[in-house]
Protein backbone atom coordinates (compact mmCIF):
# COMPACT_ATOMS: atom_id res chain seq x y z
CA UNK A 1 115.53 127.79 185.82
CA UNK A 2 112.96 124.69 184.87
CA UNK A 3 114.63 122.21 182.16
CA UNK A 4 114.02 119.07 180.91
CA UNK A 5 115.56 115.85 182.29
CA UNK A 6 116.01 113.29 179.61
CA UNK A 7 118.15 110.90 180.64
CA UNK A 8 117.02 107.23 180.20
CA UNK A 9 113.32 108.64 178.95
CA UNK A 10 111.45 107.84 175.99
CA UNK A 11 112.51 112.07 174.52
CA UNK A 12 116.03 110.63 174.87
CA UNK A 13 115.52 107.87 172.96
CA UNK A 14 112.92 109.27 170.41
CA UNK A 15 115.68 111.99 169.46
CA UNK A 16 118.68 109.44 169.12
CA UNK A 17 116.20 107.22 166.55
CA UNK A 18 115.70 110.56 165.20
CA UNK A 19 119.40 111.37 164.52
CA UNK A 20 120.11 108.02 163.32
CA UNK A 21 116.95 108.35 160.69
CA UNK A 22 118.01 111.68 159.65
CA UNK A 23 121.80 111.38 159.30
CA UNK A 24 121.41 107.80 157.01
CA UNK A 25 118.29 109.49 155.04
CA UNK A 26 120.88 112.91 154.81
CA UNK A 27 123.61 110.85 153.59
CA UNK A 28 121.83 108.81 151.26
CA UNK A 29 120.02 112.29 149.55
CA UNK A 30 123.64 113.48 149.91
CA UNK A 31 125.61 111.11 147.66
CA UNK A 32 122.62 109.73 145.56
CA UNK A 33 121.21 112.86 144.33
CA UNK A 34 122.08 112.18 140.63
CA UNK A 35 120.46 108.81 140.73
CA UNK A 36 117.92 109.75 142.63
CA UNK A 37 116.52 112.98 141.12
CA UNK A 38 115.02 111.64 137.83
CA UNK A 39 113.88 108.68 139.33
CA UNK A 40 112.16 110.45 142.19
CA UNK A 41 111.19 113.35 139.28
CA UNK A 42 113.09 115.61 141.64
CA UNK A 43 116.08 117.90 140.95
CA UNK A 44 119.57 116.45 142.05
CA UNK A 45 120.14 119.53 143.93
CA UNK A 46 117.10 119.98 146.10
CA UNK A 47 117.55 116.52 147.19
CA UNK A 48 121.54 116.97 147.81
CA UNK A 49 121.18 120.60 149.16
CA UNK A 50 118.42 118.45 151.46
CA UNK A 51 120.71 116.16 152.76
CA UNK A 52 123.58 118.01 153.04
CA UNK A 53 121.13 119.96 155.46
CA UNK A 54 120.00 116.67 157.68
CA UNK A 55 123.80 116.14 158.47
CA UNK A 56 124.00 118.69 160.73
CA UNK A 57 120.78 118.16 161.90
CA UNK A 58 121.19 114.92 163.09
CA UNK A 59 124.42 115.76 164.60
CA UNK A 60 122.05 117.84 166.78
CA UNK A 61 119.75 115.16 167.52
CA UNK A 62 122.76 112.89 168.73
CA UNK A 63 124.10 115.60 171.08
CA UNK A 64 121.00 116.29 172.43
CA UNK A 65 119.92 112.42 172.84
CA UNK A 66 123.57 112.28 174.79
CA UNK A 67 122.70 115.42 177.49
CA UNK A 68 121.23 114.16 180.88
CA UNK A 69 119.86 117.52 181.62
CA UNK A 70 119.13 120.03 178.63
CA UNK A 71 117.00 123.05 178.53
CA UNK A 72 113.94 122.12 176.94
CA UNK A 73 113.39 125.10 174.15
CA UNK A 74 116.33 122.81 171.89
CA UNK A 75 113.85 119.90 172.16
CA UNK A 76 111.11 123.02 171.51
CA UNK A 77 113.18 123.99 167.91
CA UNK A 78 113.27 120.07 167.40
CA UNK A 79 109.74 119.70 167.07
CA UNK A 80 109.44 123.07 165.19
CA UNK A 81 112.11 121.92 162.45
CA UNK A 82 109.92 118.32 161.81
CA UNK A 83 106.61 120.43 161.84
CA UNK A 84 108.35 122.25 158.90
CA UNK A 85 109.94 119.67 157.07
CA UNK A 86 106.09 118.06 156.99
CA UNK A 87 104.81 121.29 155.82
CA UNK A 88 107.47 121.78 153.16
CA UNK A 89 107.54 118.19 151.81
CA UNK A 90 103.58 118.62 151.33
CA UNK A 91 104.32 122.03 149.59
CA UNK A 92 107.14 120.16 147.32
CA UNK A 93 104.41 117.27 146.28
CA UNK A 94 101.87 119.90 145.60
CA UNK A 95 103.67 123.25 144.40
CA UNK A 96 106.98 122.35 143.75
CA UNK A 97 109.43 123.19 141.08
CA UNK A 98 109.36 119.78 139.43
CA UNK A 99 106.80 117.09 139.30
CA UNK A 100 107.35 114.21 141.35
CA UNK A 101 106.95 110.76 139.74
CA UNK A 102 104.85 107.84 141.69
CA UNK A 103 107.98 106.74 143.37
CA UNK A 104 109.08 110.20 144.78
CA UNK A 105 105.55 110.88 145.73
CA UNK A 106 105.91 107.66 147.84
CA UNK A 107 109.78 108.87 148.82
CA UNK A 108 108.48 112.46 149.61
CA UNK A 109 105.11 110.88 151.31
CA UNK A 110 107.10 108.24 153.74
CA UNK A 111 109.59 110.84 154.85
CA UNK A 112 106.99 113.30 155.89
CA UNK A 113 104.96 110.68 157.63
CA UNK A 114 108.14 109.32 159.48
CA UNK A 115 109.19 113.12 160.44
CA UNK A 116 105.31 113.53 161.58
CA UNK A 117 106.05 110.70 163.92
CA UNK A 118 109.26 111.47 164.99
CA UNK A 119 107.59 115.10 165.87
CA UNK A 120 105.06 113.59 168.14
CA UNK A 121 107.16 111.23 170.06
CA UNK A 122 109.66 114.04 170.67
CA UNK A 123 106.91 116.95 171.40
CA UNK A 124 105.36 113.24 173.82
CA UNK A 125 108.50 112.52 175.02
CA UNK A 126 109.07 116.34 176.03
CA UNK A 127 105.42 116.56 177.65
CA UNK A 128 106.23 113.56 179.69
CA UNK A 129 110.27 115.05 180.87
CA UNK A 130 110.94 115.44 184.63
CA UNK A 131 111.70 118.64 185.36
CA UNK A 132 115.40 119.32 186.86
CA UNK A 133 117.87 122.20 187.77
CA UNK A 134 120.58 122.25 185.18
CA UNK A 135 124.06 121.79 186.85
């Protein structure tokens, strides 16, 4: 079996940023949500039931960024989860169930652009792996 071999490469590094990005933006949504919803014109529990969902995501991203050797269809579901979070945080600006103000178009806007990037440096990084027999 053909995997992956991250360790010291730019996928190994592009998912540990990721983790970090996604576990402080997850706790923020998390334990702001009342503050943040009507300043964002967002409900408090899309953004907490959001962030309660990047917590365990990110705790993905840091195991992952900490394997030597992994099978690359978790890197694969990686990509696939940041394509979707693009798609839905277009969907949310556009046919949501609230109306975003300026500020949480900009908050919805600069997530989705950062998850865009954090998709192609991973899906890069992934392209670019050294294939290896996992031990």
């Amino acid at each position: 079996m053909s995997v992956k071999n991250v360790s010291g490469t730019f996928l190994r590094r592009a998912l540990l940023l990721d983790a970090v990005a996604s576990g402080a933006m997850g706790l923020l949504m998390a334990a702001a949500a009342g503050p943040m919803g009507p300043l964002l014109g967002l409900e408090p529990g899309l953004l907490r039931a959001a962030g309660l969902g990047l917590i365990p995501f990110a705790l993905l991203l840091g195991y992952l960024a900490s394997k030597d050797i992994l099978p690359s269809w978790p890197v694969w579901f990686v990509v696939a989860v940041n394509a979707l979070w693009v798609v839905d945080s277009v969907l949310l600006m556009t046919h949501g169930p609230t109306a975003p103000t300026g500020l949480g178009v900009a908050f919805v806007s600069a997530q989705a652009l950062a998850v865009a990037v954090f998709a192609a440096l991973e899906y890069a990084g992934l392209r670019r792996g050294t294939s290896a027999a996992l031990a």
